[in-house]
Protein backbone atom coordinates (compact mmCIF):
# COMPACT_ATOMS: atom_id res chain seq x y z
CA UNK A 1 -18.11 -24.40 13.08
CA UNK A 2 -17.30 -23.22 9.67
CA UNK A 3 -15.83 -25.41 7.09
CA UNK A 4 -12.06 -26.54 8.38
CA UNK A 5 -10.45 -24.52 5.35
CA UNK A 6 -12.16 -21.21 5.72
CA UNK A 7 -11.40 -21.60 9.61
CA UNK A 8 -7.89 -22.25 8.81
CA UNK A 9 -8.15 -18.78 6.53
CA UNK A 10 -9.76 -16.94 8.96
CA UNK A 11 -6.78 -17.83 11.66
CA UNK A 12 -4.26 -17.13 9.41
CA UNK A 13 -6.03 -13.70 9.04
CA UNK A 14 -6.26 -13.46 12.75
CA UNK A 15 -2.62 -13.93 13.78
CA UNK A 16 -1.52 -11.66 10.71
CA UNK A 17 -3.21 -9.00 12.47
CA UNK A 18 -5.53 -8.49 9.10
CA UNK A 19 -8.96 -9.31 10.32
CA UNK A 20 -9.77 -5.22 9.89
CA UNK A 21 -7.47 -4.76 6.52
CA UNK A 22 -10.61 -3.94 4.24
CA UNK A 23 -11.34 -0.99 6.53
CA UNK A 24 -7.88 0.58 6.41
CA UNK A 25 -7.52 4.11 4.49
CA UNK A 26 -4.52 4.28 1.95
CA UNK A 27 -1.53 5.70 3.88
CA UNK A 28 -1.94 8.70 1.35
CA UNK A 29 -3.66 10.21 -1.57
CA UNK A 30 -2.93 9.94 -4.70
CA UNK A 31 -2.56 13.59 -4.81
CA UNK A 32 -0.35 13.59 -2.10
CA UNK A 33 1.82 10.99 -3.80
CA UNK A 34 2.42 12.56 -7.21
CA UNK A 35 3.29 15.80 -5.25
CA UNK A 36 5.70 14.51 -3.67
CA UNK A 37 7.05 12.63 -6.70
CA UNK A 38 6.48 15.80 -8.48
CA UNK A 39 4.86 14.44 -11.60
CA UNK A 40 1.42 14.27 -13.22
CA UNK A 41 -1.18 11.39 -12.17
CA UNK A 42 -1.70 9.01 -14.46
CA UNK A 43 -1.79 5.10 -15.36
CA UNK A 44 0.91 4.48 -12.84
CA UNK A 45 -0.93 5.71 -9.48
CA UNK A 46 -3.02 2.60 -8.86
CA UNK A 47 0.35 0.62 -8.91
CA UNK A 48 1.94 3.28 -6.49
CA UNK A 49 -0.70 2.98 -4.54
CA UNK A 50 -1.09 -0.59 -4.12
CA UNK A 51 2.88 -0.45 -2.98
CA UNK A 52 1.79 2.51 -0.27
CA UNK A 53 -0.97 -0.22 1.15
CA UNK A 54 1.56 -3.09 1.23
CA UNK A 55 3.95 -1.17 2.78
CA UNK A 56 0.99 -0.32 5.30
CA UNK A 57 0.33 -3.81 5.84
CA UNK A 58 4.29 -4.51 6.37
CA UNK A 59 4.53 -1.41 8.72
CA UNK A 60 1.52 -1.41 10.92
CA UNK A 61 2.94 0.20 13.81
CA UNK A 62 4.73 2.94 11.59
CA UNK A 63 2.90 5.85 10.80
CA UNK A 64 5.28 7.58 8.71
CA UNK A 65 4.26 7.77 5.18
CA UNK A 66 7.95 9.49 3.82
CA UNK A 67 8.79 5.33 4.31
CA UNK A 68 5.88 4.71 2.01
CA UNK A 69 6.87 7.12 -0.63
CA UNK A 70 10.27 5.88 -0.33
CA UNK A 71 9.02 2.26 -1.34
CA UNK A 72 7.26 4.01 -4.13
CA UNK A 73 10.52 6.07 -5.21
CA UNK A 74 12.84 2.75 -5.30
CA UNK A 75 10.13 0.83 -7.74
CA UNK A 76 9.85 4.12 -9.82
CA UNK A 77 10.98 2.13 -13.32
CA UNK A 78 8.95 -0.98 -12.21
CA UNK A 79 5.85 0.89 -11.63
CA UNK A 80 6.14 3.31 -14.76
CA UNK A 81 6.30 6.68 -13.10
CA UNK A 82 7.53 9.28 -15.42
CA UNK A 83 10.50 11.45 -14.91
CA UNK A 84 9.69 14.37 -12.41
CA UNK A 85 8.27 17.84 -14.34
């Protein structure tokens, strides 16, 4: 038996459903993304992105990524995304 801690972790992980998370693709690119936001990457993607993999990890049965970009949209001044071109 592992150490009681890091079997404590690794059930957490279990009933969170997150034992395969390191294997799961970003809902979408980060070309997709700024398309969509109609702006230029830059500094601000890796932020947008990391909302678009939380959301994933909130939404696991939901495959629609418009909900992601949504997410992304209503954090728009938090995250720093520039005004659309």
């Amino acid at each position: 038996m592992l150490f009681p801690e890091w079997q404590g972790f690794l059930d957490h992980l279990e009933k969170m459903e997150l034992m395969d998370v390191a294997s799961q693709k970003q809902p979408l690119t980060g070309t997709r993304l700024a398309k969509d936001l109609n702006v230029k990457p830059g500094a601000w993607m890796k932020g947008a992105l990391d909302v678009c993999m939380q959301w994933q990890l909130r939404n696991k049965d939901s495959d629609n990524i418009e909900e992601a970009i949504e997410e992304v949209r209503k954090r728009r001044d938090e995250l720093k995304i520039p005004k659309s071109n």
